[in-house]
C-alpha atoms as a PDB file:
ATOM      1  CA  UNK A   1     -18.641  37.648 -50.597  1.00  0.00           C
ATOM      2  CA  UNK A   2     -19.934  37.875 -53.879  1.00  0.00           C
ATOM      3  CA  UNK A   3     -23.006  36.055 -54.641  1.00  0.00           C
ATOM      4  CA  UNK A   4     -23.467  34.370 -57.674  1.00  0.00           C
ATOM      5  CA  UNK A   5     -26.952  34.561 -59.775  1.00  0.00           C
ATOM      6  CA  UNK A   6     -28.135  31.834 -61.810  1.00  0.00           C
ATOM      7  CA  UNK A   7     -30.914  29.801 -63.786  1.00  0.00           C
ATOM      8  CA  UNK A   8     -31.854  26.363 -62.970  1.00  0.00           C
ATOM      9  CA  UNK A   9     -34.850  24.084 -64.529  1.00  0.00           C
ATOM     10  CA  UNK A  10     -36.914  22.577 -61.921  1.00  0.00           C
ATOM     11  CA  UNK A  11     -39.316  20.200 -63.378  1.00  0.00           C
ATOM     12  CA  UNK A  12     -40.131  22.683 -66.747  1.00  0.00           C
ATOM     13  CA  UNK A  13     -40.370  25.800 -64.266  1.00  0.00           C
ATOM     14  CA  UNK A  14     -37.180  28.704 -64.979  1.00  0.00           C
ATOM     15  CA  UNK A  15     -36.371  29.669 -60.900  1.00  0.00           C
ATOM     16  CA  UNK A  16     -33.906  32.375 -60.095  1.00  0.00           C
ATOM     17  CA  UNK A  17     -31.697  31.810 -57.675  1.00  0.00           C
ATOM     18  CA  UNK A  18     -28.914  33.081 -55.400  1.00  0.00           C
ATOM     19  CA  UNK A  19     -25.709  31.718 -54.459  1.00  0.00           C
ATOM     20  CA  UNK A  20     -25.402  31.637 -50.568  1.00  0.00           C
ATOM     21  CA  UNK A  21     -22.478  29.489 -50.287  1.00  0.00           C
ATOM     22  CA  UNK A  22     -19.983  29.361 -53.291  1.00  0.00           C
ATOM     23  CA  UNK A  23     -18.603  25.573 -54.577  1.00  0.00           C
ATOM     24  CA  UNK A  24     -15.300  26.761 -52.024  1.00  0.00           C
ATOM     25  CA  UNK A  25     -17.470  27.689 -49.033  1.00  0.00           C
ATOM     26  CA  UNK A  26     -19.409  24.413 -49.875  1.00  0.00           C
ATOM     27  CA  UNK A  27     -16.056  22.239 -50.018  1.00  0.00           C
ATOM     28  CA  UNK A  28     -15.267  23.625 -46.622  1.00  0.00           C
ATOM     29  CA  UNK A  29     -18.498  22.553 -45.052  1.00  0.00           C
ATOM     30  CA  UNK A  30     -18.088  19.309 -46.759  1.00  0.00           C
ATOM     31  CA  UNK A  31     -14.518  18.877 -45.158  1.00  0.00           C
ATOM     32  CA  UNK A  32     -15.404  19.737 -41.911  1.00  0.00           C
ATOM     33  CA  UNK A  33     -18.154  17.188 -42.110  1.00  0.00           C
ATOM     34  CA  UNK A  34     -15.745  13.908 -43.315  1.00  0.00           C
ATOM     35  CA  UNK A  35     -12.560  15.664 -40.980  1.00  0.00           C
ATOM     36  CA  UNK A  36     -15.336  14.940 -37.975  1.00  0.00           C
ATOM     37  CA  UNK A  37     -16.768  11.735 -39.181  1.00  0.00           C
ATOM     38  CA  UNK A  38     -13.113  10.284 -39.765  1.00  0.00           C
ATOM     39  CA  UNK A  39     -12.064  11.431 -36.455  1.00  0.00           C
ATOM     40  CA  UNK A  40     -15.371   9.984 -35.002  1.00  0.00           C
ATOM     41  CA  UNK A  41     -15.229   6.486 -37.012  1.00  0.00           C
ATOM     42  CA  UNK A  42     -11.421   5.775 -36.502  1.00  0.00           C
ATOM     43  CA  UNK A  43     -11.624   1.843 -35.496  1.00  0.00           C
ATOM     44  CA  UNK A  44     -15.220   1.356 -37.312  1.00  0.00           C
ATOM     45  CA  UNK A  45     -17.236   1.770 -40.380  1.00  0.00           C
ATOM     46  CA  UNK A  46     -20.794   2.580 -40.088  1.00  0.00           C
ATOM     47  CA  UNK A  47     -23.373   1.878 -43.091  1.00  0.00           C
ATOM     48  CA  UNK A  48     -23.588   5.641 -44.867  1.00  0.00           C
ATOM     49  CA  UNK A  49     -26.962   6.079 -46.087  1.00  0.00           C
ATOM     50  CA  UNK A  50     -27.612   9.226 -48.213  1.00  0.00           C
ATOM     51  CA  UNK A  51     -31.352  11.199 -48.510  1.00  0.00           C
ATOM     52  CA  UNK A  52     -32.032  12.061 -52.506  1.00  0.00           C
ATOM     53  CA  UNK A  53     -31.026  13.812 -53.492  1.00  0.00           C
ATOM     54  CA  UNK A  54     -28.604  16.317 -51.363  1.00  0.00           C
ATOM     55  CA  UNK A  55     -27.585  14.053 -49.465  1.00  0.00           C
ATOM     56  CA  UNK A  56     -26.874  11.348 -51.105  1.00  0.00           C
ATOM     57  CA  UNK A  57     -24.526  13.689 -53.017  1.00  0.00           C
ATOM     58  CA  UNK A  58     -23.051  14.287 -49.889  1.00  0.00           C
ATOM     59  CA  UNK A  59     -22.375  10.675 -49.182  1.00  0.00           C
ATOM     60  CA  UNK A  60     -21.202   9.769 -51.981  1.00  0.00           C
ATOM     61  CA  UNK A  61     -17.897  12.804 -51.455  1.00  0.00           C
ATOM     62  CA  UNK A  62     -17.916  11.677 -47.763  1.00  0.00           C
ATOM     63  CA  UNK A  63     -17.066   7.901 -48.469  1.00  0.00           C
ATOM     64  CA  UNK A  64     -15.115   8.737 -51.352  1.00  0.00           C
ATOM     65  CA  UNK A  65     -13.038  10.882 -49.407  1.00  0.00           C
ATOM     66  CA  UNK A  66     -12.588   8.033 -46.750  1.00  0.00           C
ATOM     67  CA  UNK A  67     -11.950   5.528 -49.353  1.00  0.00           C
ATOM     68  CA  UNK A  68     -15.325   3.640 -47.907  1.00  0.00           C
ATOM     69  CA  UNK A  69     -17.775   1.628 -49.942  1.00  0.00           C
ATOM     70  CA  UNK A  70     -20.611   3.781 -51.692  1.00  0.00           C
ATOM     71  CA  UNK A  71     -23.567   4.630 -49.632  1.00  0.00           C
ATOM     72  CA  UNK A  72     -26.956   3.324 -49.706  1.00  0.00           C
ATOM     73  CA  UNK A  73     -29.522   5.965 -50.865  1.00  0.00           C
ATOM     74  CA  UNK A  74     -33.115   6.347 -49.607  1.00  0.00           C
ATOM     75  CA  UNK A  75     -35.686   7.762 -51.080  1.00  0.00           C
ATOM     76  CA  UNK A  76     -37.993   8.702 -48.521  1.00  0.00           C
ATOM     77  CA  UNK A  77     -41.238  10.223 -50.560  1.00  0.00           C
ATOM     78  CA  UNK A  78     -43.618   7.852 -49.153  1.00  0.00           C
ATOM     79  CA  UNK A  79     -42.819   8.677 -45.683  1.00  0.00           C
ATOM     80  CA  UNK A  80     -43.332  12.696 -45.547  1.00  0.00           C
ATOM     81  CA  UNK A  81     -45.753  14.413 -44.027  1.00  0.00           C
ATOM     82  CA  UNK A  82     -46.373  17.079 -46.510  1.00  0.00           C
ATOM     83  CA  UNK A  83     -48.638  15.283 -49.220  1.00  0.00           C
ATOM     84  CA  UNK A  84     -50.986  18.075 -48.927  1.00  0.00           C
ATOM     85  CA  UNK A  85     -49.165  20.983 -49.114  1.00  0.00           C
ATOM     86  CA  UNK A  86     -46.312  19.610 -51.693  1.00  0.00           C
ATOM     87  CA  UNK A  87     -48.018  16.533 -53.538  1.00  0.00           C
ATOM     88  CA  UNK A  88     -46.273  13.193 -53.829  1.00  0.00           C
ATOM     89  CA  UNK A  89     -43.106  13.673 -55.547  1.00  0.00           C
ATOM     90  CA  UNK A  90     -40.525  10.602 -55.848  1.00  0.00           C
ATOM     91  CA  UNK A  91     -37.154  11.930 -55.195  1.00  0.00           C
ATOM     92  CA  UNK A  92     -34.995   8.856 -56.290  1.00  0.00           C
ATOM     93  CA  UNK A  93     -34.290   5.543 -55.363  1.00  0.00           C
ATOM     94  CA  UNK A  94     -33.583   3.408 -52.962  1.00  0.00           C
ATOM     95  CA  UNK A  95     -30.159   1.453 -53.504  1.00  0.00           C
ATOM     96  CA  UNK A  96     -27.513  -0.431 -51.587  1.00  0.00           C
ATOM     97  CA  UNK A  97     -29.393  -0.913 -48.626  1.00  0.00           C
ATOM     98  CA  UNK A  98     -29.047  -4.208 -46.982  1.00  0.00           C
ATOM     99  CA  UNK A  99     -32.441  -6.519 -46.839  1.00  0.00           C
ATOM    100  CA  UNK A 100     -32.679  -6.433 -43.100  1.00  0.00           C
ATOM    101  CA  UNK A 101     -30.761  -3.825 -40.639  1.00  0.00           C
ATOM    102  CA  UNK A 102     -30.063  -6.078 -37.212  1.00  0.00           C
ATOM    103  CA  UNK A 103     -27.886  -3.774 -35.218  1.00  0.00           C
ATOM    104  CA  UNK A 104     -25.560  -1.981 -37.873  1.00  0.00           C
ATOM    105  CA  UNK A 105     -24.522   1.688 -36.965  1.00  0.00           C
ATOM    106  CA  UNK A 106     -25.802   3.865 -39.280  1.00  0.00           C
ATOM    107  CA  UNK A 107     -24.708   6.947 -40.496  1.00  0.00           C
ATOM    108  CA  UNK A 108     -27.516   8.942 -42.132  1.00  0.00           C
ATOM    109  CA  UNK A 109     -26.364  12.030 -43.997  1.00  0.00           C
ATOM    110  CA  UNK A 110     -28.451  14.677 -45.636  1.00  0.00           C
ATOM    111  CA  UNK A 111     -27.745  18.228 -46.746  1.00  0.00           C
ATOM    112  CA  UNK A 112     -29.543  20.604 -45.396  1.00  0.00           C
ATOM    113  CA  UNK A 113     -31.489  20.391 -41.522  1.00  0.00           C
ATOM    114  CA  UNK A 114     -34.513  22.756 -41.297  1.00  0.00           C
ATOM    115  CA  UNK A 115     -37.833  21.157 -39.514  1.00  0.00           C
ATOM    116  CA  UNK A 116     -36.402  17.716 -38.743  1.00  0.00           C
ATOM    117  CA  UNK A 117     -39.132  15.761 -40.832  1.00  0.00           C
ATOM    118  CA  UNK A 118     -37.367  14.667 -43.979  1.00  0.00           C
ATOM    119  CA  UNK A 119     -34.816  12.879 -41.085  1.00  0.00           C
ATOM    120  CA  UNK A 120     -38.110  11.613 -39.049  1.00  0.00           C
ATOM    121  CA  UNK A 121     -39.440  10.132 -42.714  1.00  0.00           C
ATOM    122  CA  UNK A 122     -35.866   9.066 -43.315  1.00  0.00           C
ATOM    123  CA  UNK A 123     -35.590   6.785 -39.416  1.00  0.00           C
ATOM    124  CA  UNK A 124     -39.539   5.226 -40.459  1.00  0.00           C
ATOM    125  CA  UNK A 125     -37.593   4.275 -43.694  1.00  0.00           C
ATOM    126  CA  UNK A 126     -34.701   2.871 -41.926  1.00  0.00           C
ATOM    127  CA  UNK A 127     -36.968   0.939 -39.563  1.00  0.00           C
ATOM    128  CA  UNK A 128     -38.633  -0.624 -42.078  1.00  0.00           C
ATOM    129  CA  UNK A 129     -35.448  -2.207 -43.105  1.00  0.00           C
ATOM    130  CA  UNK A 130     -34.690  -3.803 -39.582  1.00  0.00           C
ATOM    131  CA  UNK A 131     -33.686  -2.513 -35.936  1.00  0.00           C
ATOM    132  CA  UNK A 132     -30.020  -0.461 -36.339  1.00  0.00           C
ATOM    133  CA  UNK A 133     -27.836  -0.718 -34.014  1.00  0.00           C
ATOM    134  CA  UNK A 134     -27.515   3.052 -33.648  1.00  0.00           C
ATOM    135  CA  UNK A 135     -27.727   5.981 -36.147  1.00  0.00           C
ATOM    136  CA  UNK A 136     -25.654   8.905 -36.281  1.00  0.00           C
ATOM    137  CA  UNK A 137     -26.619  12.047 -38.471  1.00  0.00           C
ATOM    138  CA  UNK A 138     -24.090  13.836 -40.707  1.00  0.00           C
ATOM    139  CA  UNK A 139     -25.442  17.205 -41.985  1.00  0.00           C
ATOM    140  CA  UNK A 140     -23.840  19.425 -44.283  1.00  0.00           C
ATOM    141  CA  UNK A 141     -25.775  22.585 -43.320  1.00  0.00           C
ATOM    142  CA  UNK A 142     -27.735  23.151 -40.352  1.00  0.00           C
ATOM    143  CA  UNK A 143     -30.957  26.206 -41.062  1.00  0.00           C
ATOM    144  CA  UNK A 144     -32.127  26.015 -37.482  1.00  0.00           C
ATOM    145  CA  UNK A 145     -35.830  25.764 -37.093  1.00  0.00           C
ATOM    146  CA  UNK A 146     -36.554  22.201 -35.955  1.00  0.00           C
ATOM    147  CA  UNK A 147     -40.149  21.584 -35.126  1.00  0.00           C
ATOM    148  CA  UNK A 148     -38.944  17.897 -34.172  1.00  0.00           C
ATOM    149  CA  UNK A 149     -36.191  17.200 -31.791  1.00  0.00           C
ATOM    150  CA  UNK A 150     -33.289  16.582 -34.169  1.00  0.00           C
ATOM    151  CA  UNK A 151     -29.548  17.276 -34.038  1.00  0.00           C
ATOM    152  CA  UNK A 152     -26.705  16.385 -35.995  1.00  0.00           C
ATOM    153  CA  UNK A 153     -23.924  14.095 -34.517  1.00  0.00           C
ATOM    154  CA  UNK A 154     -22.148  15.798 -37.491  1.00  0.00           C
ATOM    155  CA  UNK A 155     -22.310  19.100 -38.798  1.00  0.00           C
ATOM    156  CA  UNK A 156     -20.550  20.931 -41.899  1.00  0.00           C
ATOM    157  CA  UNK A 157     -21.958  24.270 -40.845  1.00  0.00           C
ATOM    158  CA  UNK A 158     -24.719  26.276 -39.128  1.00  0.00           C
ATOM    159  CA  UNK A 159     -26.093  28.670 -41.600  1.00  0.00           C
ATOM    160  CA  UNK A 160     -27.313  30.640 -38.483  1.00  0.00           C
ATOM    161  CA  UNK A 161     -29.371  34.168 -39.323  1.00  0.00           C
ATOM    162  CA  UNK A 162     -28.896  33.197 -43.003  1.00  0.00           C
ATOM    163  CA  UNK A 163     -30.828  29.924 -42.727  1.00  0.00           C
ATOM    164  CA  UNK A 164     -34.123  31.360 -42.259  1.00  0.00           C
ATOM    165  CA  UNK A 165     -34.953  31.263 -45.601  1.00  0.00           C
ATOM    166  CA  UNK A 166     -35.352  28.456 -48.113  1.00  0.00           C
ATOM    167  CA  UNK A 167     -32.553  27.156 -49.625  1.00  0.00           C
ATOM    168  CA  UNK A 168     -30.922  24.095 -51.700  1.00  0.00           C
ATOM    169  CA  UNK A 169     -27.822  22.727 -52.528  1.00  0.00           C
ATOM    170  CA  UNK A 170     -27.093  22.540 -55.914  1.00  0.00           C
ATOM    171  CA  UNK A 171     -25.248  19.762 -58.039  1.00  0.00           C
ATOM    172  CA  UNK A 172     -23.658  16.848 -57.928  1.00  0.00           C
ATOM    173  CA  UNK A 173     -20.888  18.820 -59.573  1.00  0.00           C
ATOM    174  CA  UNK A 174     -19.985  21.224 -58.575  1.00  0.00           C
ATOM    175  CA  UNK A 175     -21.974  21.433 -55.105  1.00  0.00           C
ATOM    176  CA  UNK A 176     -23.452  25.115 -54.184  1.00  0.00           C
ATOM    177  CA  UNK A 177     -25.656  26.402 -51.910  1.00  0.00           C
ATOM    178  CA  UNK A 178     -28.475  28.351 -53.230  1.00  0.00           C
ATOM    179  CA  UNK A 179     -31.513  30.204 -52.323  1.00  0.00           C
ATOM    180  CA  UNK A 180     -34.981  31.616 -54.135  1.00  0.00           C
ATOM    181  CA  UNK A 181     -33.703  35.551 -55.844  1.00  0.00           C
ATOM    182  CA  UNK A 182     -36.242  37.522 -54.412  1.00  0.00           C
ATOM    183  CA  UNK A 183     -34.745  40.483 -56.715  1.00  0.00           C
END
């Protein structure tokens, strides 16, 4: 595979980084991920709510795909745990959520699944809203390396020994996984 190198602006700083899965490995993942959630959600249609930025990205392809309304987004900045070591960063808004959850099914999809905690910070947010019914969790790539015990119901693909390091996805258009150049 040949990896891609590019420049992105990050908040004023010039990052290199390192294409790990091209826009056609990334459209696979992404298909996987809405083949199973179709197959799963046949004779119902669960409220899609979509982390900022990732994966509300992904959400957004997932119900457009399945010809369902647009997600709700969450912006879940308030609720991490990492204030010291990252600082308080907003990472979007929350939209389209509902003023009080009593019982929906939720599906909550992000991008990537490392540690567990954005999806821990992302359930305090949801809880906030209400009691869900259930929630499901649709992930587009899967790093490994929970330190909370979280698993997708869904899952694009595992990244496996390549998701040891950091990495992002890229977009909205077109969507790419990328990681820090250490070259």
């Amino acid at each position: 595979m040949q990896q891609r190198r590019v420049s992105y602006s990050n908040a004023g700083l010039e990052n290199k980084m390192r294409e790990i899965r091209s826009q056609t490995a990334t459209e696979a993942a992404l298909l996987k991920l809405i083949t199973d959630v179709r197959d799963h959600y046949a004779n119902e249609r669960p409220l899609v709510v979509g982390i900022h930025t990732g994966g509300a990205w992904v959400a957004a392809r997932l119900c457009e795909a399945l010809h369902w309304d647009p997600p709700a987004t969450l912006d879940i900045s308030l609720y991490r745990d990492d204030f010291e070591t990252s600082g308080l960063k907003r990472s979007g808004t929350t939209d389209r959520m509902p003023q009080q959850l009593n019982g929906e099914r939720i599906l909550l999809i992000d991008d990537v699944l490392f540690t567990g905690r954005t999806i821990r910070a992302a359930i305090n947010v949801l809880f906030d809203y209400g009691r869900p019914g259930g929630i499901d969790l649709g992930i587009l790539f899967d790093r490994g390396g929970r330190e909370l015990p979280t698993e997708p119901t869904f899952l694009g693909e595992s990244l496996g020994e390549e998701g040891v390091g950091r990495c992002k996805l890229c977009g909205p258009e077109p969507l790419v996984l990328m990681t820090p150049d250490s070259e």
